[in-house]
PDB file of N, CA and C in Angstrom:
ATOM      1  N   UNK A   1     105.346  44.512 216.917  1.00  0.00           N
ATOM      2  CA  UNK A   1     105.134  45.110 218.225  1.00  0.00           C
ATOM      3  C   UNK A   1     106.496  45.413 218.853  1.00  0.00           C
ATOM      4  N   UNK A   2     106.704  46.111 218.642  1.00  0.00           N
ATOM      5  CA  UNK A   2     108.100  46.906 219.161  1.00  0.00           C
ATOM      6  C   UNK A   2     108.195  47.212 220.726  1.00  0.00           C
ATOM      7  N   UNK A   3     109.176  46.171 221.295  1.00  0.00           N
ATOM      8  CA  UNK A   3     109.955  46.327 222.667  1.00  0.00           C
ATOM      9  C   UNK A   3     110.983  46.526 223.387  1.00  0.00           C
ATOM     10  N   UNK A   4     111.307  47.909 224.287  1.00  0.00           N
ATOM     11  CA  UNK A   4     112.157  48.365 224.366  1.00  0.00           C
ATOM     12  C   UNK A   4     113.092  47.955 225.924  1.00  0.00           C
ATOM     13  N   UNK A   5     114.032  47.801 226.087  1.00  0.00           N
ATOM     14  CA  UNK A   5     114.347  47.816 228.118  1.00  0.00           C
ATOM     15  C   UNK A   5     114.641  49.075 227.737  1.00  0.00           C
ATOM     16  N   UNK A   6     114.259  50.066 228.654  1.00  0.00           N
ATOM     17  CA  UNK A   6     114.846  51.426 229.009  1.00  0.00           C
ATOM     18  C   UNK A   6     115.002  51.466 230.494  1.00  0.00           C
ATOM     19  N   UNK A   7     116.799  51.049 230.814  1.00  0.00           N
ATOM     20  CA  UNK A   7     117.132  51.157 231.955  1.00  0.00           C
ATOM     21  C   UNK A   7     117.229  52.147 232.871  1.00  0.00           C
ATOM     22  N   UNK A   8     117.325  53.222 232.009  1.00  0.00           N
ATOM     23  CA  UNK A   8     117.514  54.989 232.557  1.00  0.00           C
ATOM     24  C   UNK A   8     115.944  54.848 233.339  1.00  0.00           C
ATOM     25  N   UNK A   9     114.713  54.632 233.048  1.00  0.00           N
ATOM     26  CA  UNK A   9     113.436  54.516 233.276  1.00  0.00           C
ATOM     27  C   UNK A   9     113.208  53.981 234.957  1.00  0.00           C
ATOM     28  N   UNK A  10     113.271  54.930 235.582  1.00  0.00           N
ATOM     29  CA  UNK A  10     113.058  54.769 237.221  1.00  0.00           C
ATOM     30  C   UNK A  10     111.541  54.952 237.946  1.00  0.00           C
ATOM     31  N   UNK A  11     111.078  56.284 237.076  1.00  0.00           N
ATOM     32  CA  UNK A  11     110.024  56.385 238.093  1.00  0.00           C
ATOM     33  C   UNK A  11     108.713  56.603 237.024  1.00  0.00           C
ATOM     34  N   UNK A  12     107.759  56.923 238.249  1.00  0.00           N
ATOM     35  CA  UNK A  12     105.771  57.633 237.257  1.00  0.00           C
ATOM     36  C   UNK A  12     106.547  58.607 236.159  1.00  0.00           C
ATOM     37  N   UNK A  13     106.958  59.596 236.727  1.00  0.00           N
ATOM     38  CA  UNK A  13     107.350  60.654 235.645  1.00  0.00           C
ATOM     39  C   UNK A  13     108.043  60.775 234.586  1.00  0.00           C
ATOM     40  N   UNK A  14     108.998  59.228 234.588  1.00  0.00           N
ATOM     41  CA  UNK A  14     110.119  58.769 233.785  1.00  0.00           C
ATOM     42  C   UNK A  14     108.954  58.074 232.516  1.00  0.00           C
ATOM     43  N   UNK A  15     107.756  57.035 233.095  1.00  0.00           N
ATOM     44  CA  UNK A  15     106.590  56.661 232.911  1.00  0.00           C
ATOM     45  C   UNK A  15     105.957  57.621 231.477  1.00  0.00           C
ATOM     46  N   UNK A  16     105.325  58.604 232.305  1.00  0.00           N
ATOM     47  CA  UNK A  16     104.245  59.503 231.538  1.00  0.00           C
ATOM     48  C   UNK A  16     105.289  59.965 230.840  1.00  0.00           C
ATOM     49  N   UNK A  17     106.575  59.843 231.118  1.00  0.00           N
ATOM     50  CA  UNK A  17     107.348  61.287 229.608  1.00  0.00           C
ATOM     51  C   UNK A  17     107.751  60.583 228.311  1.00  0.00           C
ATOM     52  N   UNK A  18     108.028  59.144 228.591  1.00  0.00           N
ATOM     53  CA  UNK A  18     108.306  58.102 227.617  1.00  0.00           C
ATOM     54  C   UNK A  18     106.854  58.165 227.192  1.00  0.00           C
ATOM     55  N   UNK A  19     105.569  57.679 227.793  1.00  0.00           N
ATOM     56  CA  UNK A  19     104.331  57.167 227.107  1.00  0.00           C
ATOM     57  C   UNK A  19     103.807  58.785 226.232  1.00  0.00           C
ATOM     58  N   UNK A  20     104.590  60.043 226.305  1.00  0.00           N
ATOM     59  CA  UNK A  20     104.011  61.327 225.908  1.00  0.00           C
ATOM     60  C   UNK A  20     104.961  61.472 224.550  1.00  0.00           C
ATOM     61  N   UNK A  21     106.462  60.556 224.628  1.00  0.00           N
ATOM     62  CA  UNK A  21     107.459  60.410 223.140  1.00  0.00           C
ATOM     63  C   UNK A  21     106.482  59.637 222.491  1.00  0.00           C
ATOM     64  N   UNK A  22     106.026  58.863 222.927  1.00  0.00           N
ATOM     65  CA  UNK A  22     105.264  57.845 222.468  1.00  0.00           C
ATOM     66  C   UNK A  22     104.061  57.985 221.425  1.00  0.00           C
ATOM     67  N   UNK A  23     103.323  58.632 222.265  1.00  0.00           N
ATOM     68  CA  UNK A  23     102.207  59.576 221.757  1.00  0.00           C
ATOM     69  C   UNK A  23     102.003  60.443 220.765  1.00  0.00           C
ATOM     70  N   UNK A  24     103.804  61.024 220.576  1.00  0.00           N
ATOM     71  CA  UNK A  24     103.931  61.763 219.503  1.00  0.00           C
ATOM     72  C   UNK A  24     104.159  61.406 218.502  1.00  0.00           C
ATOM     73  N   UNK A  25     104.700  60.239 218.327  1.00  0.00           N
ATOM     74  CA  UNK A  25     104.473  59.223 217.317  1.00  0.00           C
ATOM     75  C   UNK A  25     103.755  58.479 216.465  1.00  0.00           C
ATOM     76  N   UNK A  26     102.717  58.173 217.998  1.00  0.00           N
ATOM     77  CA  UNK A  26     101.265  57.444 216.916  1.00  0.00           C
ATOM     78  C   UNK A  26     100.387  57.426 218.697  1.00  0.00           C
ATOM     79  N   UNK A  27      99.430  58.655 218.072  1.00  0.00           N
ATOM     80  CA  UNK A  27      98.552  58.806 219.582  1.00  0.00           C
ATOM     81  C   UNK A  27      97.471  57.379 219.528  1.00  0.00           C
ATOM     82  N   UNK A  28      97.528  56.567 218.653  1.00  0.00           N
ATOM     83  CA  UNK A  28      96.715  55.424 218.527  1.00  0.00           C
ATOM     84  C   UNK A  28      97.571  54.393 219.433  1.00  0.00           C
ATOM     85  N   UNK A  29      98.714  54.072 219.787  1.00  0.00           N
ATOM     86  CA  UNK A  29      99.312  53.278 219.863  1.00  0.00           C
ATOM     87  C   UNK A  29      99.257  52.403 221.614  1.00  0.00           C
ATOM     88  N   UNK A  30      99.123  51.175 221.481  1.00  0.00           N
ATOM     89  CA  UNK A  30      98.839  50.676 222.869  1.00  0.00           C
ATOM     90  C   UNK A  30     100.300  50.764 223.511  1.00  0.00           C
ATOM     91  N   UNK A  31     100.179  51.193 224.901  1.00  0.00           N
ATOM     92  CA  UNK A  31     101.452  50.712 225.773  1.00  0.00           C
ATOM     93  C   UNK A  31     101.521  50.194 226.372  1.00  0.00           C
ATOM     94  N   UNK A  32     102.088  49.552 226.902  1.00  0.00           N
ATOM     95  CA  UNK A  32     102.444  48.608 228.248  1.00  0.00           C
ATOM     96  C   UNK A  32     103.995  49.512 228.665  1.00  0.00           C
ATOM     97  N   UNK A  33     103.882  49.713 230.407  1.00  0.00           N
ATOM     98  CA  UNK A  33     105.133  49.741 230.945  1.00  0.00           C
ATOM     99  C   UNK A  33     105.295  49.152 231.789  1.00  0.00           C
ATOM    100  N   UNK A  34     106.436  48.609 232.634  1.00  0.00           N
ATOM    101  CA  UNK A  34     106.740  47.726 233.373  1.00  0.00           C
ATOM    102  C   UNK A  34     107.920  48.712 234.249  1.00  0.00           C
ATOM    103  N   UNK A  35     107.604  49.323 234.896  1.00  0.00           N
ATOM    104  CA  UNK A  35     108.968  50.031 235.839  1.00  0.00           C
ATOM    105  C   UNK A  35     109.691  49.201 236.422  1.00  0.00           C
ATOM    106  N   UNK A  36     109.159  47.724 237.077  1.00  0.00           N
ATOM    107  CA  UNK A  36     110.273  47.169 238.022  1.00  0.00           C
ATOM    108  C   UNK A  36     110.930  46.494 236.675  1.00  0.00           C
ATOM    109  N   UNK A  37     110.902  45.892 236.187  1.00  0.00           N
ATOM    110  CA  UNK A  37     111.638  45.651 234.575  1.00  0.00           C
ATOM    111  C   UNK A  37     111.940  46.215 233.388  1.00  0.00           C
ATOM    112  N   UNK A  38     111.745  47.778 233.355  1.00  0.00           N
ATOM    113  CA  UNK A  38     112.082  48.808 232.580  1.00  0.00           C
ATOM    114  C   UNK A  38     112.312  48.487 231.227  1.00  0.00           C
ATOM    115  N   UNK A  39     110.572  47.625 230.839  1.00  0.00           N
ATOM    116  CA  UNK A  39     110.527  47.309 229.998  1.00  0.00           C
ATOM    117  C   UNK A  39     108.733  48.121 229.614  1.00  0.00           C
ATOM    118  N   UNK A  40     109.525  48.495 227.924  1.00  0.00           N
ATOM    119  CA  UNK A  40     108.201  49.144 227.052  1.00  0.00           C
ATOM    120  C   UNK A  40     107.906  48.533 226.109  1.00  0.00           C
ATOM    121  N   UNK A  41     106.387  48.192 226.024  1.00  0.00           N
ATOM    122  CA  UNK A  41     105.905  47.653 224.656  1.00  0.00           C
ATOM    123  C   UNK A  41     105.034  48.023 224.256  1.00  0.00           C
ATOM    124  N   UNK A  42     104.929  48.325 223.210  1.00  0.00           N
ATOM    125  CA  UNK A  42     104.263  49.470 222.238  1.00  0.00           C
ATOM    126  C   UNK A  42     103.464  48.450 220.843  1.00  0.00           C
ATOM    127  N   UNK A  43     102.092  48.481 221.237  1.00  0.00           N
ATOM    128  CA  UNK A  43     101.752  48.056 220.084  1.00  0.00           C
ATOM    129  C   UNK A  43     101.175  49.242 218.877  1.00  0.00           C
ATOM    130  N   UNK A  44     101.742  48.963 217.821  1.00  0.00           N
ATOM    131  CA  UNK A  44     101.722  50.230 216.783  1.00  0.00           C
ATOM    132  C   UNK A  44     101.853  49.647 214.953  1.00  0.00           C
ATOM    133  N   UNK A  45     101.404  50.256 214.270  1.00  0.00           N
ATOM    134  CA  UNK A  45     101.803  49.693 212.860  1.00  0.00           C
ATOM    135  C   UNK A  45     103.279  50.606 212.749  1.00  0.00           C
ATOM    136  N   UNK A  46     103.914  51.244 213.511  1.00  0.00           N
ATOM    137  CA  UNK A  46     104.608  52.409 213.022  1.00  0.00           C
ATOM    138  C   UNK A  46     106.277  51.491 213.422  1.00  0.00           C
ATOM    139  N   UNK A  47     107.253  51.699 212.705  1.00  0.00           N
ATOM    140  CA  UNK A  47     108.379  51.439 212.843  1.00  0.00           C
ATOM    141  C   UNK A  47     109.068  51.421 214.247  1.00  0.00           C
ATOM    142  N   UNK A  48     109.803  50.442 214.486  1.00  0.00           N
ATOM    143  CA  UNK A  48     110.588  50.520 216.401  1.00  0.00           C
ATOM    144  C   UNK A  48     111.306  51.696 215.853  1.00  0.00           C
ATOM    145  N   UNK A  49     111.905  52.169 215.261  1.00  0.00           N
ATOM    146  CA  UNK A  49     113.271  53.055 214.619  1.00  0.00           C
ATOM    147  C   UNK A  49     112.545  54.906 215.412  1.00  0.00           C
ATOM    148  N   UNK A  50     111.018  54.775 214.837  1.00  0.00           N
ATOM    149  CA  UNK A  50     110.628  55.903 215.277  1.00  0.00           C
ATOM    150  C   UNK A  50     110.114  55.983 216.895  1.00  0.00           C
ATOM    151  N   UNK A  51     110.230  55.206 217.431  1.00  0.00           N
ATOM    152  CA  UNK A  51     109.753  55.496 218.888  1.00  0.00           C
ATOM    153  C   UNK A  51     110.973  55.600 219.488  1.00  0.00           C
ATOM    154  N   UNK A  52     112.043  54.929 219.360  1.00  0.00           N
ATOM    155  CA  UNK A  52     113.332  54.413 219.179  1.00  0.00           C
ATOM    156  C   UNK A  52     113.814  56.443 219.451  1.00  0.00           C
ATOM    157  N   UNK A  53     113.956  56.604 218.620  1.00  0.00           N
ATOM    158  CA  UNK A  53     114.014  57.986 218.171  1.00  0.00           C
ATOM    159  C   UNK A  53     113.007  59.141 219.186  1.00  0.00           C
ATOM    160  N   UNK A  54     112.252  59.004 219.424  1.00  0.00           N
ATOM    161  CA  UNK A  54     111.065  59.713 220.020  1.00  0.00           C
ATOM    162  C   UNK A  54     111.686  59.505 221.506  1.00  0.00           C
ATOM    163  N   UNK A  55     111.921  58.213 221.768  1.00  0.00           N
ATOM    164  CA  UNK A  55     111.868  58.087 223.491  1.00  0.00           C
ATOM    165  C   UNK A  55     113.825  58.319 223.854  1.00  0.00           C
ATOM    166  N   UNK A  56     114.374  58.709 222.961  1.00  0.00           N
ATOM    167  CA  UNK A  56     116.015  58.803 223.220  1.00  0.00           C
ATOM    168  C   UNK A  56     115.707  60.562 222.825  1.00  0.00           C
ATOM    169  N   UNK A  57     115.372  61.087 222.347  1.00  0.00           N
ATOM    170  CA  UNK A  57     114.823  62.516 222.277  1.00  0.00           C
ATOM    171  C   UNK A  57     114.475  63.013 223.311  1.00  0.00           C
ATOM    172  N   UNK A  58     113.237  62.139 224.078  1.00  0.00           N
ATOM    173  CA  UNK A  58     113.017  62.353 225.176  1.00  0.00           C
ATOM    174  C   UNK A  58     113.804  63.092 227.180  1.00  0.00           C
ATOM    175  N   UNK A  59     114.839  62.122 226.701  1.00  0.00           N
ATOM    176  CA  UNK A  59     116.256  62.100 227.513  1.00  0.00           C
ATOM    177  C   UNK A  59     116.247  60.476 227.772  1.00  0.00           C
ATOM    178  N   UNK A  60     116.341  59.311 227.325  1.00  0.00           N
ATOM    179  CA  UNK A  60     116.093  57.863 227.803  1.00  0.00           C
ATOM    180  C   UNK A  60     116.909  57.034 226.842  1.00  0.00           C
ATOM    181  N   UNK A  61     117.093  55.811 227.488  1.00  0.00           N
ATOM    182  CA  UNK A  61     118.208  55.241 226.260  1.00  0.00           C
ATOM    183  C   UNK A  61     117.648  54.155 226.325  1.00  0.00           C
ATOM    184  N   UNK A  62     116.663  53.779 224.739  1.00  0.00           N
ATOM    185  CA  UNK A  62     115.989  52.654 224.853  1.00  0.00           C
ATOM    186  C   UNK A  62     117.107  51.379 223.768  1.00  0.00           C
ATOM    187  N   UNK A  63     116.657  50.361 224.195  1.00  0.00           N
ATOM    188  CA  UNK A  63     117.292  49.475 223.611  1.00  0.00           C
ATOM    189  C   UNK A  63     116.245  48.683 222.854  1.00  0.00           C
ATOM    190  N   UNK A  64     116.200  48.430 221.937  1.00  0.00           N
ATOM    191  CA  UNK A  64     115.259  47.207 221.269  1.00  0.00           C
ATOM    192  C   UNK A  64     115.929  45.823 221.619  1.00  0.00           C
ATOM    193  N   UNK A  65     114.313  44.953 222.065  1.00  0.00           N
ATOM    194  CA  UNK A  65     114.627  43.685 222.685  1.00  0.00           C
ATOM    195  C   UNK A  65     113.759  42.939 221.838  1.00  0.00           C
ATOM    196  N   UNK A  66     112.874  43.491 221.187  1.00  0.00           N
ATOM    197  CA  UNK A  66     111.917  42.631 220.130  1.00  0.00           C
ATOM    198  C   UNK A  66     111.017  43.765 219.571  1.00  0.00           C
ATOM    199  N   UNK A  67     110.306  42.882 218.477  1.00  0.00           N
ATOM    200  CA  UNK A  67     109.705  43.683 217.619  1.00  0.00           C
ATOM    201  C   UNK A  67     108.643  42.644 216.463  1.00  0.00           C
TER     202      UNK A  67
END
């Protein structure tokens, strides 16, 4: 279960554009976001490397904090 802090991550729209990288990845995949802790967790069979990838594509600079 791959978890990211994405500090750049401020607002709803910052929200829906990460959970839409997300989506493009694996539209199966559960999310959790946390804006006041700009923390994402993504439950998925799919690699952190590719969301990782998906949500820094996006415009966002995620960090892996677990997985």
């Amino acid at each position: 279960m791959p978890q990211f802090q994405v500090d750049d991550m401020t607002c709803k729209h910052c929200e829906a554009t990460i959970t839409k990288a997300i989506q493009e990845v694996d539209t199966q995949a559960k999310i959790t976001i946390d804006l006041n802790t700009h923390k994402v967790e993504i439950v998925s069979d799919k690699p952190a490397s590719l969301f990782a990838n998906s949500i820094t594509e996006a415009g966002y600079t995620p960090l892996v904090v677990g997985h």
